[in-house]
Protein backbone atom coordinates (compact mmCIF):
# COMPACT_ATOMS: atom_id res chain seq x y z
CA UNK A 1 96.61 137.48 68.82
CA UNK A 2 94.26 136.90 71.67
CA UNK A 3 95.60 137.52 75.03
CA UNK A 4 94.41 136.82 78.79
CA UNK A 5 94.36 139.60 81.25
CA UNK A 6 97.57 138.62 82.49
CA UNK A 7 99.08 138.86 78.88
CA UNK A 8 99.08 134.75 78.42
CA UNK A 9 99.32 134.20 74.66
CA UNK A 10 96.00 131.94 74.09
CA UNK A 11 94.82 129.35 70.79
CA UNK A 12 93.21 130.92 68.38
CA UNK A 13 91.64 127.75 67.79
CA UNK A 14 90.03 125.55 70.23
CA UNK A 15 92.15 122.26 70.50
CA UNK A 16 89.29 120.35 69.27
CA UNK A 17 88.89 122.26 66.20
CA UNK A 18 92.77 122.75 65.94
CA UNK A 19 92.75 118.71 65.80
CA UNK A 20 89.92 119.04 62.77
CA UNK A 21 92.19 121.53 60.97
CA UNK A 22 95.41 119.24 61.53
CA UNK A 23 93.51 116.78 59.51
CA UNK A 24 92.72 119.20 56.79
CA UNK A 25 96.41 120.08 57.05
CA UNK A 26 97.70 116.16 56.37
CA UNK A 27 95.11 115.55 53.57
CA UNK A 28 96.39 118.76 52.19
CA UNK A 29 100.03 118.45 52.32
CA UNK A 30 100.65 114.45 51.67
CA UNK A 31 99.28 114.60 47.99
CA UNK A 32 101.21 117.18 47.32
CA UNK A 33 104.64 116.11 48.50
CA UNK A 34 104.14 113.07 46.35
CA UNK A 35 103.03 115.14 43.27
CA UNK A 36 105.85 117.84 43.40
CA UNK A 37 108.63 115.53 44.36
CA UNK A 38 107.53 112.45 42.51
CA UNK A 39 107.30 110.12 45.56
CA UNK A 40 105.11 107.20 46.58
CA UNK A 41 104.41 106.17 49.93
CA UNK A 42 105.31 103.42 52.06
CA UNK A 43 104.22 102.31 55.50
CA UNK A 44 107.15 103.48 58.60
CA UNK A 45 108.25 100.97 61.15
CA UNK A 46 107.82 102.03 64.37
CA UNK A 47 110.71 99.52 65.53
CA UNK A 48 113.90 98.00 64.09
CA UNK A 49 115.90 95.72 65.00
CA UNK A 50 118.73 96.57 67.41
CA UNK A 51 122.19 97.39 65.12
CA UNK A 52 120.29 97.10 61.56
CA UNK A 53 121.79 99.92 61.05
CA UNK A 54 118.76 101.41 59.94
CA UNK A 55 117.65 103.67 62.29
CA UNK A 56 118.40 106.99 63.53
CA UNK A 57 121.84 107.44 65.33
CA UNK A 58 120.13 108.95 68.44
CA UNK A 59 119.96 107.27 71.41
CA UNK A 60 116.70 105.36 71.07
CA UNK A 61 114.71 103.25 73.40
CA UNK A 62 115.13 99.59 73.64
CA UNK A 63 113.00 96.88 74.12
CA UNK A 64 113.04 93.21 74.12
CA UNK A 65 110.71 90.74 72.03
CA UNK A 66 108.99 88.33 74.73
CA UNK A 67 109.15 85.10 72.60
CA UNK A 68 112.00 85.68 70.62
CA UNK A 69 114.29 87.82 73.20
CA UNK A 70 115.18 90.00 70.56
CA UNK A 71 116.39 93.59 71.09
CA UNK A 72 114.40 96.14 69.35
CA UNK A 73 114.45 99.90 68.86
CA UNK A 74 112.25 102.33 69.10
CA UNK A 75 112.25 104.45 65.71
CA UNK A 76 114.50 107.62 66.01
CA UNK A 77 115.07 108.86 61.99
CA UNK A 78 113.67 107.33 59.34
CA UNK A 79 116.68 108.58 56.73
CA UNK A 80 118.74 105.40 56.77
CA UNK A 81 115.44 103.43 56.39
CA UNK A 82 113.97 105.09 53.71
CA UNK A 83 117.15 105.56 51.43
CA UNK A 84 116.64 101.03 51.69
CA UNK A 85 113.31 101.34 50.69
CA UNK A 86 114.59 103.11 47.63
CA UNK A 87 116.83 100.25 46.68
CA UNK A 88 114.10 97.95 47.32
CA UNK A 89 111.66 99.64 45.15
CA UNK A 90 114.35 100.09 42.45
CA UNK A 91 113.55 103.75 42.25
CA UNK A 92 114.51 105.68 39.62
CA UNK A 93 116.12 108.73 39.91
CA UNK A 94 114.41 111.79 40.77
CA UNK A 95 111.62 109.92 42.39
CA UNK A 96 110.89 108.49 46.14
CA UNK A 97 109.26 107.45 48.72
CA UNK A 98 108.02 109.21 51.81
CA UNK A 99 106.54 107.72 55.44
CA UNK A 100 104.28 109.44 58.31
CA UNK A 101 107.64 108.98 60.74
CA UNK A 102 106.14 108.26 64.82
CA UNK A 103 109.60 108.60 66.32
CA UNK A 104 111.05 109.28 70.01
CA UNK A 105 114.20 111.12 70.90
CA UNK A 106 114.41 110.94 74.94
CA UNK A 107 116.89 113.64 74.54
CA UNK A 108 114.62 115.97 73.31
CA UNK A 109 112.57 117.79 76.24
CA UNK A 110 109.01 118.47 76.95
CA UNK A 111 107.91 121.69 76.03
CA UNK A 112 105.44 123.95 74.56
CA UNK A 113 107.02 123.76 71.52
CA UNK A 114 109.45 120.39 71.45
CA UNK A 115 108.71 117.04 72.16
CA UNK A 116 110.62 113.60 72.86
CA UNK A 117 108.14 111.59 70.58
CA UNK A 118 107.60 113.40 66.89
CA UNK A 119 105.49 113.29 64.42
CA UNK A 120 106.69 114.02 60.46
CA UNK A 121 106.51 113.55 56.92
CA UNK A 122 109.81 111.58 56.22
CA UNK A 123 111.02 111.26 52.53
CA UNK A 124 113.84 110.59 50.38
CA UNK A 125 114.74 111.60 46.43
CA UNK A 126 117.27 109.75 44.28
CA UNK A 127 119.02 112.95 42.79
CA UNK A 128 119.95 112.53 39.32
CA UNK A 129 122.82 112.78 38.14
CA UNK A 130 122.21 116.65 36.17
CA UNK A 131 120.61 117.66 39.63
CA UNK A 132 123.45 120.34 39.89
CA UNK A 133 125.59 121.73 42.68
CA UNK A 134 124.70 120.57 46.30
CA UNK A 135 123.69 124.30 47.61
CA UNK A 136 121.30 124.32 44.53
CA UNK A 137 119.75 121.24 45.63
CA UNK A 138 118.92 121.74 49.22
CA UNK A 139 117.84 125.68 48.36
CA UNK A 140 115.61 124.48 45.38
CA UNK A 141 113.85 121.46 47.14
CA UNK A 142 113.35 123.65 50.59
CA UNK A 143 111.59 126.44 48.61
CA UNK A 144 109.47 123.74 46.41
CA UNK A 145 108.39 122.27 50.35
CA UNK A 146 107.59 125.67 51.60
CA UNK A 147 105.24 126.43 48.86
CA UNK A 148 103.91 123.27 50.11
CA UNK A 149 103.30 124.74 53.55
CA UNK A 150 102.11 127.89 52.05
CA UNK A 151 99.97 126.82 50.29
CA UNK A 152 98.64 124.79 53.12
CA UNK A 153 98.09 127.53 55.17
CA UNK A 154 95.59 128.94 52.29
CA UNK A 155 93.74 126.43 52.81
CA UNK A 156 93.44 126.40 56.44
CA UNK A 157 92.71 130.53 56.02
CA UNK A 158 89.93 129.57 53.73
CA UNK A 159 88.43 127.19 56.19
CA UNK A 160 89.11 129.22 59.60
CA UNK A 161 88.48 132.97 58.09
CA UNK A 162 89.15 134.36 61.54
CA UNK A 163 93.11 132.88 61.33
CA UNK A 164 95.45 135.28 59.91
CA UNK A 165 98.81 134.21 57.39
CA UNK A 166 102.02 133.56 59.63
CA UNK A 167 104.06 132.25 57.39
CA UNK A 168 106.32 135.44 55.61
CA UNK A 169 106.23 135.44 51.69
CA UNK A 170 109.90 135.91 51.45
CA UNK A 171 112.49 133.27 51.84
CA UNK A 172 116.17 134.17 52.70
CA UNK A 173 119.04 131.66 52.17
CA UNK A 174 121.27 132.05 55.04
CA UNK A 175 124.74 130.26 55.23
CA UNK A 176 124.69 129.10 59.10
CA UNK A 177 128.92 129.81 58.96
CA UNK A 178 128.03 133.75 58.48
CA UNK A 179 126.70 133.64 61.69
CA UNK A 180 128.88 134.92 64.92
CA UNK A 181 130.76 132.13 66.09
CA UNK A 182 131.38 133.06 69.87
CA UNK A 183 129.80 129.54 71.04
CA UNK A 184 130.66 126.13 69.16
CA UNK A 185 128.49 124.24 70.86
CA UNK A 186 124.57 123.71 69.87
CA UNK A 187 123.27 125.90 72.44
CA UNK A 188 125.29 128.52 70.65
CA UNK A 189 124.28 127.65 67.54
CA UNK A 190 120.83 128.14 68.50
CA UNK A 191 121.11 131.18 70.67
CA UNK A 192 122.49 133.42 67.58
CA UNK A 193 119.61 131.64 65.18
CA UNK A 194 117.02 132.62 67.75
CA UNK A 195 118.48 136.30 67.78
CA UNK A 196 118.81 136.25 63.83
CA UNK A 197 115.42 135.28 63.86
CA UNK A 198 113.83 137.26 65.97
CA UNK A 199 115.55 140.35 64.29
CA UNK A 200 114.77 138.80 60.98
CA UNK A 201 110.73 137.95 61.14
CA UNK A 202 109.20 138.83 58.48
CA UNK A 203 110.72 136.07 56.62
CA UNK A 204 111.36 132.29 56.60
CA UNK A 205 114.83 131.27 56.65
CA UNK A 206 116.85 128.56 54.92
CA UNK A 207 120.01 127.92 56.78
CA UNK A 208 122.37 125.58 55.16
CA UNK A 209 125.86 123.83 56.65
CA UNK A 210 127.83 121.36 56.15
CA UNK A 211 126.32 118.43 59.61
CA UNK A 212 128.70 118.09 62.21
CA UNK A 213 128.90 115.68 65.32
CA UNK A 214 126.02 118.19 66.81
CA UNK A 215 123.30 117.46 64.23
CA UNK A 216 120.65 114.78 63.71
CA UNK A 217 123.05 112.87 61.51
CA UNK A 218 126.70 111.28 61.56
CA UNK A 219 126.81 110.57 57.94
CA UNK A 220 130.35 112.87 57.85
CA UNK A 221 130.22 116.49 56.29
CA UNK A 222 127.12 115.85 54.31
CA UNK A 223 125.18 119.33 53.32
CA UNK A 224 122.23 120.33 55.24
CA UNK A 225 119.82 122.45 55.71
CA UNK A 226 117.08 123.79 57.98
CA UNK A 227 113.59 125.92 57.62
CA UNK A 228 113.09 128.46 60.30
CA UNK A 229 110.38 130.88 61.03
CA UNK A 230 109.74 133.14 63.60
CA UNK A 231 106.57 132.43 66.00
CA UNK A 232 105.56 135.87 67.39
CA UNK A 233 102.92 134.51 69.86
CA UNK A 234 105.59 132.63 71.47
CA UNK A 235 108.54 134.86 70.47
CA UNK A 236 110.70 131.96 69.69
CA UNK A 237 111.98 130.77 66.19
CA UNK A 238 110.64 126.92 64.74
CA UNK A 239 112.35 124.40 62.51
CA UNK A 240 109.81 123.57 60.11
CA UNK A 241 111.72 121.35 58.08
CA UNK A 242 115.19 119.83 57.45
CA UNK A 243 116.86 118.27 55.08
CA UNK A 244 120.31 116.70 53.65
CA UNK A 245 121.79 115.38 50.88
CA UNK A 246 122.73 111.49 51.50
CA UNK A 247 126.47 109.92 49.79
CA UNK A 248 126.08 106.16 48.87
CA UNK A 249 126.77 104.08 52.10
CA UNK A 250 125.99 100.85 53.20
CA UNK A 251 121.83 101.92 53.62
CA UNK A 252 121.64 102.20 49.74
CA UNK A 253 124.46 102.25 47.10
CA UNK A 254 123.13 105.84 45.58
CA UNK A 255 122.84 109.39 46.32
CA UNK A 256 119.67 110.89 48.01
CA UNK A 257 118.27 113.92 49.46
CA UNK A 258 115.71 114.47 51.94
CA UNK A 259 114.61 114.85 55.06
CA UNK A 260 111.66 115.93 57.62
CA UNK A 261 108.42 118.12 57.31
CA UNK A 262 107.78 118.63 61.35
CA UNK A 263 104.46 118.17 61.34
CA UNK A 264 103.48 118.87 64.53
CA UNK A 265 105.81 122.42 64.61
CA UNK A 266 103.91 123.18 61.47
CA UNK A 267 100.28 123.03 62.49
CA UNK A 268 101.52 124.63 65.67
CA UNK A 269 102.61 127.47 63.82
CA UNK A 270 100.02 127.61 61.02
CA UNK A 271 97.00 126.63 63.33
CA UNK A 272 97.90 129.45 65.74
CA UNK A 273 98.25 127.50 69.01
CA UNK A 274 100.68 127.84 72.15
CA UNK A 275 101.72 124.23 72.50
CA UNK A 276 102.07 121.07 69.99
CA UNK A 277 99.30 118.68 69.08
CA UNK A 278 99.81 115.87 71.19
């Protein structure tokens, strides 16, 4: 890790070059996620109409069409969204569709490492109907996208020889309810994963829960889960990736799973820089 004087954790790649490699990165990782999950890709709104019930159940922005004086919303999730394009497309099951998502949460603050608009891969899977216990699902497709990332990462190494591998071989499955639960709130919740993590680096982490009014969702007690990995430049833990498994609703009459791949926390992590791409 290079340091300044002052002990400053510094890029190991320019910015300009660390936007070059982000490229590599996406041309790397979309062809992929279509071949090992058997999804095509479709183009992502980057507004919906006010109450289509189609976007994201955070807080968005809202706007208003000049002509038309019609509300519109700022994209916050793409979940609801892309479970309709898979009734559109008449998908059949274990295939889907996935979407670059541009989104902004206003909720989320400005940091080195968060950001109020995102930037991710966004997809969805009809599960078939042999696709097993729920646990089983979320465990098996997290560990099919983090070879994805790995093997991303190779790719960057090969190109930037000077980078070193972040991202730990190993990866643990960690029930978030076998945490200590002194704090119910979210800030809890992430104060003992940020301690797990930080005691547990040398390896990615799967944590999986039933959602609750605190998560990204409010599709009732769906199952969930979470990538984490442990930054040491920054000595903070990042979400990589989440992930859920979707009941039939009124978005799409089926069962889905799937989730994000946060792009920009990923080339942060894998590109060896001290704030997001943006």
């Amino acid at each position: 890790m290079h340091k300044t004087t002052d002990s400053t954790p510094q890029p190991l790649l320019l910015r300009e070059t660390a936007e070059i490699a982000l490229t590599e990165v996406k041309r790397f990782v979309e062809p992929r996620l279509c071949s090992d999950f058997n999804l095509r890709r479709v183009s992502a709104p980057l507004c919906l109409p006010a109450g289509s019930g189609l976007n994201g159940p955070q807080e968005p922005v809202r706007f208003r069409l000049r002509e038309s004086d019609m509300e519109m919303e700022i994209v916050t999730g793409l979940d609801r969204w892309l479970r309709a394009q898979l009734v559109r497309y008449d998908t059949a099951e274990g295939f889907g569709v996935f979407a670059v998502m541009n989104a902004v949460r206003p909720d989320i603050p400005r940091t080195a490492v968060t950001s109020p608009d995102l930037c991710s891969w966004a997809w969805q899977q009809v599960l078939r109907e042999d696709a097993g216990a729920d646990a089983e699902v979320l465990t098996g497709a997290m560990r099919r996208l983090y070879a994805i990332m790995r093997d991303a990462e190779k790719m960057i190494l090969e190109k930037f020889p000077h980078l070193h591998s972040v991202l730990p071989q190993e990866l643990a499955v960690v029930d978030e309810a076998s945490l200590p639960d002194d704090e119910a709130d979210d800030s809890g919740r992430r104060r003992r994963e940020h301690l797990y993590m930080k005691q547990h680096s040398d390896k990615a982490v799967v944590f999986t829960a039933a959602a609750d009014s605190n998560d990204d969702d409010d599709n009732g007690e769906i199952p969930r889960a979470r990538l984490l990995v442990w930054n040491e430049m920054l000595r903070t833990h990042l979400e990589l990736a989440s992930m859920a498994i979707f009941p039939p609703g009124p978005d799409a009459p089926l069962e889905s799973a799937g989730g994000n791949i946060w792009r920009d926390t990923l080339a942060l992590h894998i590109l060896h820089q001290t704030e997001i791409l943006k």
